[in-house]
N, C-alpha and C. Protein backbone atom coordinates (compact mmCIF):
# COMPACT_ATOMS: atom_id res chain seq x y z
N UNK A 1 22.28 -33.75 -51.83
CA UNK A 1 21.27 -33.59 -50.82
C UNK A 1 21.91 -33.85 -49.45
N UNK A 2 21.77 -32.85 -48.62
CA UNK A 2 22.36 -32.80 -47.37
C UNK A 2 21.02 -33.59 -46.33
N UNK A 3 21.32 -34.46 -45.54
CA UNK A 3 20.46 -34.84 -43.97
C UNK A 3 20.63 -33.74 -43.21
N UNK A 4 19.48 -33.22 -42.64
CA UNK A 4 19.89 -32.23 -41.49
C UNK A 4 19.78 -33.35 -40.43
N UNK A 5 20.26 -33.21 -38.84
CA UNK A 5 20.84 -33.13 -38.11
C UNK A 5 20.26 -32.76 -36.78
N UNK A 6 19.57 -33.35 -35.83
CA UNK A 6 19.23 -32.69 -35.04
C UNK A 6 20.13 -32.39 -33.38
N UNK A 7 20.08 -31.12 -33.07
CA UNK A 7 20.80 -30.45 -32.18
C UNK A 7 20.43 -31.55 -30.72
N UNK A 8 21.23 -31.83 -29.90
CA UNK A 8 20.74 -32.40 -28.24
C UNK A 8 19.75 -31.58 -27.69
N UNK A 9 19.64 -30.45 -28.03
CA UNK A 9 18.30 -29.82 -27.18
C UNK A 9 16.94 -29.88 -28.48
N UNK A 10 17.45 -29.74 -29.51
CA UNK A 10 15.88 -30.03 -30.59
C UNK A 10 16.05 -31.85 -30.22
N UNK A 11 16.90 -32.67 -29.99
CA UNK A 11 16.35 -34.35 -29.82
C UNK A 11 15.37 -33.64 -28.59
N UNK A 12 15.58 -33.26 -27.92
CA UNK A 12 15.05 -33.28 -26.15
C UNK A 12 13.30 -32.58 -26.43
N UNK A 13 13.17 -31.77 -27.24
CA UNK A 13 12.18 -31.36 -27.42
C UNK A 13 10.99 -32.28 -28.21
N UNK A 14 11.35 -33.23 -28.96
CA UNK A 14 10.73 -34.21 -29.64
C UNK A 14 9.07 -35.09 -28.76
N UNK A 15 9.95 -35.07 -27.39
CA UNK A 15 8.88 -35.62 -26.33
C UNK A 15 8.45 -34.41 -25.56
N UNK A 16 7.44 -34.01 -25.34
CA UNK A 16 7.42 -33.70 -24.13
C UNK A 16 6.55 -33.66 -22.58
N UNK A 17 7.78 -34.26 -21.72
CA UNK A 17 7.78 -35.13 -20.39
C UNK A 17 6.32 -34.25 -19.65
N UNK A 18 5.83 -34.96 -18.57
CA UNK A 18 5.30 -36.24 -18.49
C UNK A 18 4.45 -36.83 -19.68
N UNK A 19 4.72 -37.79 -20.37
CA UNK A 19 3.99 -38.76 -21.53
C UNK A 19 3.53 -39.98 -21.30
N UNK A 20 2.78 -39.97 -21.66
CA UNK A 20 2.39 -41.79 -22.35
C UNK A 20 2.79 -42.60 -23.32
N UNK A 21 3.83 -43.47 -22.87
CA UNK A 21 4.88 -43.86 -23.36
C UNK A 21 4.87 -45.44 -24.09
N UNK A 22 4.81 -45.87 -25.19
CA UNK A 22 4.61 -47.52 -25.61
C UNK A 22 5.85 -47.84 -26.02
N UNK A 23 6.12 -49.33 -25.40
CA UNK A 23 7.31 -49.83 -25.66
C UNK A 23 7.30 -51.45 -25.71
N UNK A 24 7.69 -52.00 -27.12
CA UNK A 24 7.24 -53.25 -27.31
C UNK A 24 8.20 -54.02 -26.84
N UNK A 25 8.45 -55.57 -26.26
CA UNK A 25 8.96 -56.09 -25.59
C UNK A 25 9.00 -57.59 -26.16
N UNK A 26 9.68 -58.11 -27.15
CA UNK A 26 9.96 -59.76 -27.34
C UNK A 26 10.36 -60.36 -27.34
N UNK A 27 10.41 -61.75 -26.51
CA UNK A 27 11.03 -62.60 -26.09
C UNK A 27 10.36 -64.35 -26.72
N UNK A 28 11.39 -65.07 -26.25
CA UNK A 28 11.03 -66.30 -26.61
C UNK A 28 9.66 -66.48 -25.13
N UNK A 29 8.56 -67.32 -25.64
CA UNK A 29 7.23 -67.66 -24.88
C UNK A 29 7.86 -68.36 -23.58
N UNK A 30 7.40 -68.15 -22.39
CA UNK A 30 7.25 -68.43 -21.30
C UNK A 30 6.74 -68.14 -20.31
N UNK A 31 5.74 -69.32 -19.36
CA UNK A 31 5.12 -68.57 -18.70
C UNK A 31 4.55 -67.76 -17.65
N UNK A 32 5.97 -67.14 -17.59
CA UNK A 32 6.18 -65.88 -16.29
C UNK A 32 6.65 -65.14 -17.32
N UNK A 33 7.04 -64.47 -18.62
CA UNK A 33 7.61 -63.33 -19.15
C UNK A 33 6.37 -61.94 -18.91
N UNK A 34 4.83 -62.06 -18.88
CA UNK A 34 4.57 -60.82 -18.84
C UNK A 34 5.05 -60.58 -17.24
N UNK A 35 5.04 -61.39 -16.67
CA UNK A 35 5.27 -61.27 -15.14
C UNK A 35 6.73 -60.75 -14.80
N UNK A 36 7.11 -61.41 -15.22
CA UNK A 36 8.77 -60.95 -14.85
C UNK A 36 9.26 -59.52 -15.44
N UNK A 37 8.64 -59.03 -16.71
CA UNK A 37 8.88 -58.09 -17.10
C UNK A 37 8.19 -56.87 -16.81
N UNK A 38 7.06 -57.09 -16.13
CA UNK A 38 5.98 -56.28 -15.48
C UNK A 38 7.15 -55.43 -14.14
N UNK A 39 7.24 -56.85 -13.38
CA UNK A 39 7.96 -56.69 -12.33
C UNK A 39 9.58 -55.57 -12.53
N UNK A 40 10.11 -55.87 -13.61
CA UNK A 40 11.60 -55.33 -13.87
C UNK A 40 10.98 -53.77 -14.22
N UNK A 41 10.09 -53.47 -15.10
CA UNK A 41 9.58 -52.00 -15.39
C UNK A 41 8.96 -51.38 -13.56
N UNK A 42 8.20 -52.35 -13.04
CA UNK A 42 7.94 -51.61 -11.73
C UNK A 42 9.33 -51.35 -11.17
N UNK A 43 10.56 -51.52 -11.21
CA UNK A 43 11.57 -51.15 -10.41
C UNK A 43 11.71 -49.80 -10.94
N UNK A 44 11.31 -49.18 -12.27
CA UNK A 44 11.88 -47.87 -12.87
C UNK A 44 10.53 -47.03 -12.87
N UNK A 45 9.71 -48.00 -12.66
CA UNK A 45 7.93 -46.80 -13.01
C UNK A 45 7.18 -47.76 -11.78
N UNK A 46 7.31 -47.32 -10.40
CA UNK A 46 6.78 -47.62 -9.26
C UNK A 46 4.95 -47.56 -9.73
N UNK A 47 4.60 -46.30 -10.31
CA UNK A 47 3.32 -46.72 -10.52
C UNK A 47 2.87 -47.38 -11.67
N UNK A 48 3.89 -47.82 -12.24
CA UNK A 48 3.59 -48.87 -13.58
C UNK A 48 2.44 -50.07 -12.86
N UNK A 49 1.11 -50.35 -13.59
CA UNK A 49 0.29 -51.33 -13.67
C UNK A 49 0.35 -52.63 -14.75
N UNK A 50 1.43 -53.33 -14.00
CA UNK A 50 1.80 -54.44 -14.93
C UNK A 50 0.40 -55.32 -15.57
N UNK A 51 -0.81 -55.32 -14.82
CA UNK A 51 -1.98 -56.12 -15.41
C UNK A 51 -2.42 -54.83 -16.71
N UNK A 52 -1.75 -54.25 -17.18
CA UNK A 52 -2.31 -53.69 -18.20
C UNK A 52 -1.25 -54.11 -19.48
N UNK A 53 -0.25 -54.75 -19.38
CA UNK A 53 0.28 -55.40 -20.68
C UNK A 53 -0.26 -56.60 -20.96
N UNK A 54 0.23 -56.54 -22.56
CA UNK A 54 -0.77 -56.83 -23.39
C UNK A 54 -0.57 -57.77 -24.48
N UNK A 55 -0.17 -58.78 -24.17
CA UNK A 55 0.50 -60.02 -24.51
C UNK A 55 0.58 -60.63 -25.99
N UNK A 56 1.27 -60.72 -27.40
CA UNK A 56 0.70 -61.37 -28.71
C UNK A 56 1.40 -62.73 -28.70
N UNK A 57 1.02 -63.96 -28.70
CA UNK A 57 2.32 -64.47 -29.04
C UNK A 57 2.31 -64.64 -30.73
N UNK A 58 3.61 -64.76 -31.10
CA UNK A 58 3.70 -65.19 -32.61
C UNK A 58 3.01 -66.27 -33.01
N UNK A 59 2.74 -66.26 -34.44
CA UNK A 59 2.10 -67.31 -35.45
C UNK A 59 2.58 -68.78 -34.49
N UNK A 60 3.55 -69.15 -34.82
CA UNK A 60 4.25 -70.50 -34.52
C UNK A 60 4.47 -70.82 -32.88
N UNK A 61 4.22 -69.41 -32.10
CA UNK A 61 4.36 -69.61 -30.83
C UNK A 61 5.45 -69.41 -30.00
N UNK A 62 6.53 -69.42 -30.70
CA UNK A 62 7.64 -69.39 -30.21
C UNK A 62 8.70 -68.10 -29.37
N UNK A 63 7.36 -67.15 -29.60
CA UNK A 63 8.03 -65.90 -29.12
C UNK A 63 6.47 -65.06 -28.77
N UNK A 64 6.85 -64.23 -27.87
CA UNK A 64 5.38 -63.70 -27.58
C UNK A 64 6.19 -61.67 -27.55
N UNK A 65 5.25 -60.95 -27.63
CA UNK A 65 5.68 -59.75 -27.96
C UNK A 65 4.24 -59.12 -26.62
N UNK A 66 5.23 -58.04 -25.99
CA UNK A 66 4.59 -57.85 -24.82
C UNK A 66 4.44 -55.90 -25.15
N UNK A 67 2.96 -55.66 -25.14
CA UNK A 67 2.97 -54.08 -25.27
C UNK A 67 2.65 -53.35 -24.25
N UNK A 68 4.01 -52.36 -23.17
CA UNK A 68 3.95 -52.49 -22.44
C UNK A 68 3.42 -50.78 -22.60
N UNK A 69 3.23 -49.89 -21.66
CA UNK A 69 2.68 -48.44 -21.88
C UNK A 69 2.87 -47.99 -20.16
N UNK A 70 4.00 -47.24 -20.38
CA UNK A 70 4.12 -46.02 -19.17
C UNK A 70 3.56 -44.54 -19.25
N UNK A 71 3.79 -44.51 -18.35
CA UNK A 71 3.97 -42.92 -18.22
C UNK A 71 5.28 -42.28 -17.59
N UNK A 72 6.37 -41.78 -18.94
CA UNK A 72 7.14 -41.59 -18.99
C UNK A 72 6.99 -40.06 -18.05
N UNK A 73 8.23 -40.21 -17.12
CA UNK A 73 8.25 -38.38 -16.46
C UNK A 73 9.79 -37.67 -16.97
N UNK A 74 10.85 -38.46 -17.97
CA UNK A 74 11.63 -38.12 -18.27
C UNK A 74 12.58 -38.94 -19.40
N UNK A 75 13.61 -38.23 -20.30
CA UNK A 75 14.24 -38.77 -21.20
C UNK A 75 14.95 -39.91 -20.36
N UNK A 76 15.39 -39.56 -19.59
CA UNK A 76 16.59 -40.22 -18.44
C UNK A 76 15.77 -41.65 -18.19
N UNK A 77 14.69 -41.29 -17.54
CA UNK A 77 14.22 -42.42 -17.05
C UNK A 77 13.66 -43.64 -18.28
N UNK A 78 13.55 -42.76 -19.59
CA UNK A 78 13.43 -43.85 -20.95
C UNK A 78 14.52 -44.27 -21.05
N UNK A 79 15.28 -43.85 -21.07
CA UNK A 79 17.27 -44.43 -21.28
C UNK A 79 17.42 -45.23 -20.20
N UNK A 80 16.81 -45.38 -19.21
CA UNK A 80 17.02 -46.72 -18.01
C UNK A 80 16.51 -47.64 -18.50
N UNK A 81 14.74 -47.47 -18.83
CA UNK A 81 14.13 -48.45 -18.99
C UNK A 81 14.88 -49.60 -19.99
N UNK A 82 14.90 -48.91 -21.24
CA UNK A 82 15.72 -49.39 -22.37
C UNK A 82 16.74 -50.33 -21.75
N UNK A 83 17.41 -49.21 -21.24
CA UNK A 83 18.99 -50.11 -21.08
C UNK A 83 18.40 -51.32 -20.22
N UNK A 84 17.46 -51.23 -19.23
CA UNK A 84 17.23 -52.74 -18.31
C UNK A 84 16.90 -53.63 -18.94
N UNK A 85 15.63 -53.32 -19.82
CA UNK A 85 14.77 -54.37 -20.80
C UNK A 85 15.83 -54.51 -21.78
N UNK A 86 16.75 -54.00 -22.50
CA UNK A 86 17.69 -54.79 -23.24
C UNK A 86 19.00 -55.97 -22.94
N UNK A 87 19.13 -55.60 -21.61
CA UNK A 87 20.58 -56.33 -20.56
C UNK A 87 19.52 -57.62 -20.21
N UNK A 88 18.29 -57.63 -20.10
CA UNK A 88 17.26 -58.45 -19.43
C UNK A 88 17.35 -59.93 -20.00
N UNK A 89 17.92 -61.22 -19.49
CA UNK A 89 17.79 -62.27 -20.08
C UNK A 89 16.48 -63.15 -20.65
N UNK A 90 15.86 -62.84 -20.20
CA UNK A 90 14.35 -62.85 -21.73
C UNK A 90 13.75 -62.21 -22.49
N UNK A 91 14.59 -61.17 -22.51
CA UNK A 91 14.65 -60.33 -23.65
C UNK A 91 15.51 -60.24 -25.36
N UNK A 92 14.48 -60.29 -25.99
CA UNK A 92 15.40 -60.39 -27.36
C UNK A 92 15.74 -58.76 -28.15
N UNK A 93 14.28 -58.33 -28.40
CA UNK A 93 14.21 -57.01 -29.17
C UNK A 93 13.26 -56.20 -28.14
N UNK A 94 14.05 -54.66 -27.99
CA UNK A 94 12.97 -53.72 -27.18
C UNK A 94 12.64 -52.89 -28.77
N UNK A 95 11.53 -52.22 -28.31
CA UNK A 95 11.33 -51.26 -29.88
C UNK A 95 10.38 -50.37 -28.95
């Protein structure tokens, strides 16, 4: 059994731009992380409305998981976001 394979222009077609975009965000609990991370996505999505994430923290508390939702206008600009929220020091896992 062979995997097919998808071509760089069939990946590119998978979305298509402008979208509404969800991207989960978890870190250990503290309390400026929806804030601070609100703030780091407004540097890449100027009209990002940080009072619309959406905070869980875990069972035990120790980590809170932040669901954040853009509106994506490009692949490029998802490949920033990513790369910021992952380099981000209260950041553990982007998904």
């Amino acid at each position: 059994m062979t995997e097919s394979q998808l071509t760089p222009s069939e990946e590119t077609e998978l979305l298509t731009f402008p979208t509404e975009f969800p991207i989960k965000v978890m870190g250990l609990t503290q309390p400026d992380f929806a804030k601070r991370i609100g703030s780091a996505v407004r540097e890449l999505v100027p009209e990002f409305d940080p009072s619309t994430i959406k905070s869980t923290p875990s069972r035990n508390g120790k980590y809170t998981a932040l669901n954040v939702v853009i509106q994506a206008q490009s692949k490029a600009q998802l490949d920033s976001i990513y790369r910021m929220l992952t380099s981000h020091p209260l950041v553990k896992v982007v998904l």
